[in-house]
C-alpha atoms as a PDB file:
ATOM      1  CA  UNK A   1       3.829 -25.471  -7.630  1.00  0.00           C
ATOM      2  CA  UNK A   2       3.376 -23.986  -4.411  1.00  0.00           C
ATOM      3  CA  UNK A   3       6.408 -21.706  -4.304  1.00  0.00           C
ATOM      4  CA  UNK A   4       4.703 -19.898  -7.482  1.00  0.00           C
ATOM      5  CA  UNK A   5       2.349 -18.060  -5.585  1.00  0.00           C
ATOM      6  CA  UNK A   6       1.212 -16.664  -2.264  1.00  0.00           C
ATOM      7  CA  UNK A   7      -2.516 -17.506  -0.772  1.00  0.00           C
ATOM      8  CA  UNK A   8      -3.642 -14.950   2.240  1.00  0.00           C
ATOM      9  CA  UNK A   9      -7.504 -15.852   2.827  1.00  0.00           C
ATOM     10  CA  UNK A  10      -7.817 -12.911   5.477  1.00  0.00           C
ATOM     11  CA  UNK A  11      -5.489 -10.130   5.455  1.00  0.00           C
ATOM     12  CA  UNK A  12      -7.292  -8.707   8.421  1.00  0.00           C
ATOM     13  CA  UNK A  13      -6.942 -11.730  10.359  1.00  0.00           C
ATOM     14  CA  UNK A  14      -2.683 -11.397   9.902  1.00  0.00           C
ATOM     15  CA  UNK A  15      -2.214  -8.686  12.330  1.00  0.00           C
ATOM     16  CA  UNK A  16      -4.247  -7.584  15.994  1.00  0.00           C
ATOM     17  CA  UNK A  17      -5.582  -4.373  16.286  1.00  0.00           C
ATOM     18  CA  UNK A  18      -4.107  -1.883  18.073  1.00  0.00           C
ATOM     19  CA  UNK A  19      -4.381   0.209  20.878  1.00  0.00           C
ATOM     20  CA  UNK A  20      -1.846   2.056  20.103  1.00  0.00           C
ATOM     21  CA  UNK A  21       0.944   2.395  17.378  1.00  0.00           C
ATOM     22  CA  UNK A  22       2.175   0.803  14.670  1.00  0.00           C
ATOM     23  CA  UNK A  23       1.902  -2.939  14.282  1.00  0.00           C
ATOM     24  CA  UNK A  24       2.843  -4.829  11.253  1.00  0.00           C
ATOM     25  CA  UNK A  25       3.523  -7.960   9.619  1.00  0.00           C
ATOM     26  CA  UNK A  26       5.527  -9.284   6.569  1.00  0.00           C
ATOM     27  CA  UNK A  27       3.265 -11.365   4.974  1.00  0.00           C
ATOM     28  CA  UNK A  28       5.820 -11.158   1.756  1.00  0.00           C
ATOM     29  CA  UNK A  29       9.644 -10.758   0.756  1.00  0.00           C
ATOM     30  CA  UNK A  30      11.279 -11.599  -2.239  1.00  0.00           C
ATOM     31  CA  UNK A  31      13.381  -9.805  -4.732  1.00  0.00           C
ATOM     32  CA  UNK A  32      10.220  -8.369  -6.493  1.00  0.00           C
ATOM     33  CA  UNK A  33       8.187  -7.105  -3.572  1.00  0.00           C
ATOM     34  CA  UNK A  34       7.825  -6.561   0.309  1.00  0.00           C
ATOM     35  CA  UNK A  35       4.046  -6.581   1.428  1.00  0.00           C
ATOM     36  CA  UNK A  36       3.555  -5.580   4.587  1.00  0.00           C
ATOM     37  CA  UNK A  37       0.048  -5.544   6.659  1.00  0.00           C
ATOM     38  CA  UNK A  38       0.049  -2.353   8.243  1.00  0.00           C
ATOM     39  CA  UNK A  39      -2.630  -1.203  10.994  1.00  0.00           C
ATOM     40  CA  UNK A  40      -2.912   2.177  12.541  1.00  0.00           C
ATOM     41  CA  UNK A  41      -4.748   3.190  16.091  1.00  0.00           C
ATOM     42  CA  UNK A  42      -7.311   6.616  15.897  1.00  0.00           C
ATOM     43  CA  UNK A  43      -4.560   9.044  15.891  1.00  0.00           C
ATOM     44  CA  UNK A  44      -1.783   7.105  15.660  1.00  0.00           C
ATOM     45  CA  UNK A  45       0.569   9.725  13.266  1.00  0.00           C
ATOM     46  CA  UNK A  46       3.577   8.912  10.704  1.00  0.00           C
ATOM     47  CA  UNK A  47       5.646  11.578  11.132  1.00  0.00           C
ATOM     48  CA  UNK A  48       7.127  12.496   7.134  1.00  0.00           C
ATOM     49  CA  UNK A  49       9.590  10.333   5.434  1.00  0.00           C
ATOM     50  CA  UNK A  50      10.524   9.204   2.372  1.00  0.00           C
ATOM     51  CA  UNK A  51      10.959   5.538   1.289  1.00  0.00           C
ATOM     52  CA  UNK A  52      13.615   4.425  -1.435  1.00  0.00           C
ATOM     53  CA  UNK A  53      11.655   2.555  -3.493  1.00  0.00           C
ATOM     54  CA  UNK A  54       8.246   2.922  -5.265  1.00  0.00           C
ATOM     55  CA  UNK A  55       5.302   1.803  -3.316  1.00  0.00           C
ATOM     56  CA  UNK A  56       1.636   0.762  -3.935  1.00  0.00           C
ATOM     57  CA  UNK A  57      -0.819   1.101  -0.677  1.00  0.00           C
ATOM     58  CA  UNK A  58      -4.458  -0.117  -0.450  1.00  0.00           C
ATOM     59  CA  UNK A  59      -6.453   0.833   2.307  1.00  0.00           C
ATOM     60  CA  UNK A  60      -8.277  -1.933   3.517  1.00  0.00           C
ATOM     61  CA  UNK A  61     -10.028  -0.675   6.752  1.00  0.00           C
ATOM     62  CA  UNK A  62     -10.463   2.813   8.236  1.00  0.00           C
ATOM     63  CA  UNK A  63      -9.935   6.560   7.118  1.00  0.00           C
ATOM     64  CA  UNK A  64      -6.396   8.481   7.490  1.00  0.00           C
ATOM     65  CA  UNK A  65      -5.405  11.476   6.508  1.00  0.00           C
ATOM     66  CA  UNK A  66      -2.498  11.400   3.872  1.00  0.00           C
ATOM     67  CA  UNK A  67       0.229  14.398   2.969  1.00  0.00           C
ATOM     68  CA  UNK A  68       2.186  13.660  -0.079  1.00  0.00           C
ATOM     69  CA  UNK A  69       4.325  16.087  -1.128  1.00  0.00           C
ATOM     70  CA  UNK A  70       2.187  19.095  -0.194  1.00  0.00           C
ATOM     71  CA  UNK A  71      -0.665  17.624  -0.861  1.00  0.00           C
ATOM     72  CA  UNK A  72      -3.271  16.145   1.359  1.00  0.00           C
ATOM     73  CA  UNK A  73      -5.538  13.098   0.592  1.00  0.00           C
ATOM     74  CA  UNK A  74      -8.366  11.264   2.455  1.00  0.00           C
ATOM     75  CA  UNK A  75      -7.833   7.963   1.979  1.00  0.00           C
ATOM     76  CA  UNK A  76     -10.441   5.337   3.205  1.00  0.00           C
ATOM     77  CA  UNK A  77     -11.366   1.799   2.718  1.00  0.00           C
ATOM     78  CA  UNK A  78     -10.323   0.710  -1.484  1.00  0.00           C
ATOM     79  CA  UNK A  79      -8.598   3.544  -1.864  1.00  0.00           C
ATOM     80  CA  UNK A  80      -4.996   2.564  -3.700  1.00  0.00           C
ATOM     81  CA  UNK A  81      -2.270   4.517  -4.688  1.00  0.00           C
ATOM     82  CA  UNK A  82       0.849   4.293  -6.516  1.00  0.00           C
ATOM     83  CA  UNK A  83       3.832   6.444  -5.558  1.00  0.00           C
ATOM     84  CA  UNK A  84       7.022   7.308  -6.865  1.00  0.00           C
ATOM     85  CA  UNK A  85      10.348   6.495  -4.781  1.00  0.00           C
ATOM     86  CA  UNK A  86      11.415   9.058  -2.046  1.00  0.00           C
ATOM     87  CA  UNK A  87       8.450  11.237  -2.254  1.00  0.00           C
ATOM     88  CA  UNK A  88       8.197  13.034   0.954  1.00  0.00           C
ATOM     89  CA  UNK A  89       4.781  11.287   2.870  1.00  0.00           C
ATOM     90  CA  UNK A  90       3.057  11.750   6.600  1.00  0.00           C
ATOM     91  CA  UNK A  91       0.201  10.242   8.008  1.00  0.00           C
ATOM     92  CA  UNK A  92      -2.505  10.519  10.368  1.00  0.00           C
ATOM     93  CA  UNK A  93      -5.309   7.758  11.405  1.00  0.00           C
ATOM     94  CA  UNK A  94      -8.832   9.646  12.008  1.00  0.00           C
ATOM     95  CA  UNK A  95      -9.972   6.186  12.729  1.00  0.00           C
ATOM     96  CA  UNK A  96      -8.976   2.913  12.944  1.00  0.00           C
ATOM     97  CA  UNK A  97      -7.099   1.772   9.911  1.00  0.00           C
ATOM     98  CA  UNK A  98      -5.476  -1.053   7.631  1.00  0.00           C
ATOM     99  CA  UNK A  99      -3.403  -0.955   4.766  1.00  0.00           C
ATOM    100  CA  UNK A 100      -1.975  -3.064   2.766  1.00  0.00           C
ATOM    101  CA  UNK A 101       1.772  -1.634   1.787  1.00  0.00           C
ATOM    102  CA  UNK A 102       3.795  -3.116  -1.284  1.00  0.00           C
ATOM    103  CA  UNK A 103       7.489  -1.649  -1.919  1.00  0.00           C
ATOM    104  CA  UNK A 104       8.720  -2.311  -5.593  1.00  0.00           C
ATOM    105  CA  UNK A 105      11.768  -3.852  -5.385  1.00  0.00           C
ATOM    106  CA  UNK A 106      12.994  -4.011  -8.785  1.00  0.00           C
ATOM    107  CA  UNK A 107      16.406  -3.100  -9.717  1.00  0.00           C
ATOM    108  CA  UNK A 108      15.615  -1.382 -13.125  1.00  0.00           C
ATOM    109  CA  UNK A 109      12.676  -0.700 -14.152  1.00  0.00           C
ATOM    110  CA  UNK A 110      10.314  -3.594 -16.121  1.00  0.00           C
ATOM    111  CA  UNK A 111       9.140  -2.569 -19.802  1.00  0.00           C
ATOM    112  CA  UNK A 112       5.471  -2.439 -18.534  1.00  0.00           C
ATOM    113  CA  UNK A 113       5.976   0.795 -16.811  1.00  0.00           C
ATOM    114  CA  UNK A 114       7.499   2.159 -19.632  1.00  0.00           C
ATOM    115  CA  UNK A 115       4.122   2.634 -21.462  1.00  0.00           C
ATOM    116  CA  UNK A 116       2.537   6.034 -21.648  1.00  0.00           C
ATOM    117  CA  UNK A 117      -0.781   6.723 -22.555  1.00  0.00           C
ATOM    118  CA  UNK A 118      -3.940   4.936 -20.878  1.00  0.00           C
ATOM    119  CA  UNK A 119      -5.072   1.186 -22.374  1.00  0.00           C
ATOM    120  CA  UNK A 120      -8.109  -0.299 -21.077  1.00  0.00           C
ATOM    121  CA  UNK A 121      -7.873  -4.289 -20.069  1.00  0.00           C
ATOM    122  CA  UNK A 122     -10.385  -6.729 -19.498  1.00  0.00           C
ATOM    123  CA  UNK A 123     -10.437  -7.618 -15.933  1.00  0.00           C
ATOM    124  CA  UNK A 124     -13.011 -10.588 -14.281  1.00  0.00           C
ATOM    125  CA  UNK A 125     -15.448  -8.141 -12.259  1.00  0.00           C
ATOM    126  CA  UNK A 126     -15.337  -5.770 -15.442  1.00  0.00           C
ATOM    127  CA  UNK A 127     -13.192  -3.436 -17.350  1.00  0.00           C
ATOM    128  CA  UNK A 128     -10.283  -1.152 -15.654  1.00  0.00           C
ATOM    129  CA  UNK A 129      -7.745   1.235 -17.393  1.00  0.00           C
ATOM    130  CA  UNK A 130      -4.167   0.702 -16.257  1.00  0.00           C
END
């Protein structure tokens, strides 16, 4: 049963902190997803790039500066995101930061995503709308 699921009690705890650059740490890979712990030092910078797949990030610790596209966002601690594949993306850390990265690896894509509209789901600490 235990190869059905993955238990991380501390993301936090799965990386150091930084004094500099870029650390990270797989703390997933199969054929559905990567995760990838991901902490940034105060002004540590992502210069743009574009990834090939779609990606979720959460942003567990810290503030950063993002530029999608041409458009800027401050993201900061619970802020989550879903982005298309090979949008163009920088970053900048204006503090201390962790996020949480998940690339989509699907090789079509599933039938949930093919919904449009907005539905409203139950979830345990309330309702959401997916």
């Amino acid at each position: 049963m235990r190869d059905r699921y993955t238990h991380i009690i501390d993301l936090a705890k799965q990386i150091e902190r930084p004094q500099e650059g870029i650390p990270n740490h797989t703390v997933l890979q199969n054929d559905d997803v990567k995760a990838v712990v991901m902490m940034f030092a105060q002004g540590h910078e992502l210069m743009e790039h574009t990834v090939p797949n779609p990606v979720i990030l959460q942003f567990l610790q810290g503030e950063v500066k993002l530029t999608l596209a041409d458009q800027n966002i401050a993201a900061a601690t619970g802020l989550w995101l879903h982005m298309a594949a090979k949008v163009p993306q920088s970053l900048h850390a204006t503090s201390a930061a962790m996020m949480l990265l998940l690339m989509l690896m699907y090789r079509s894509k599933p039938k949930w995503l093919s919904r449009t509209g907005s539905s409203t789901m139950t979830l345990q600490s309330g309702t959401g709308h997916i």
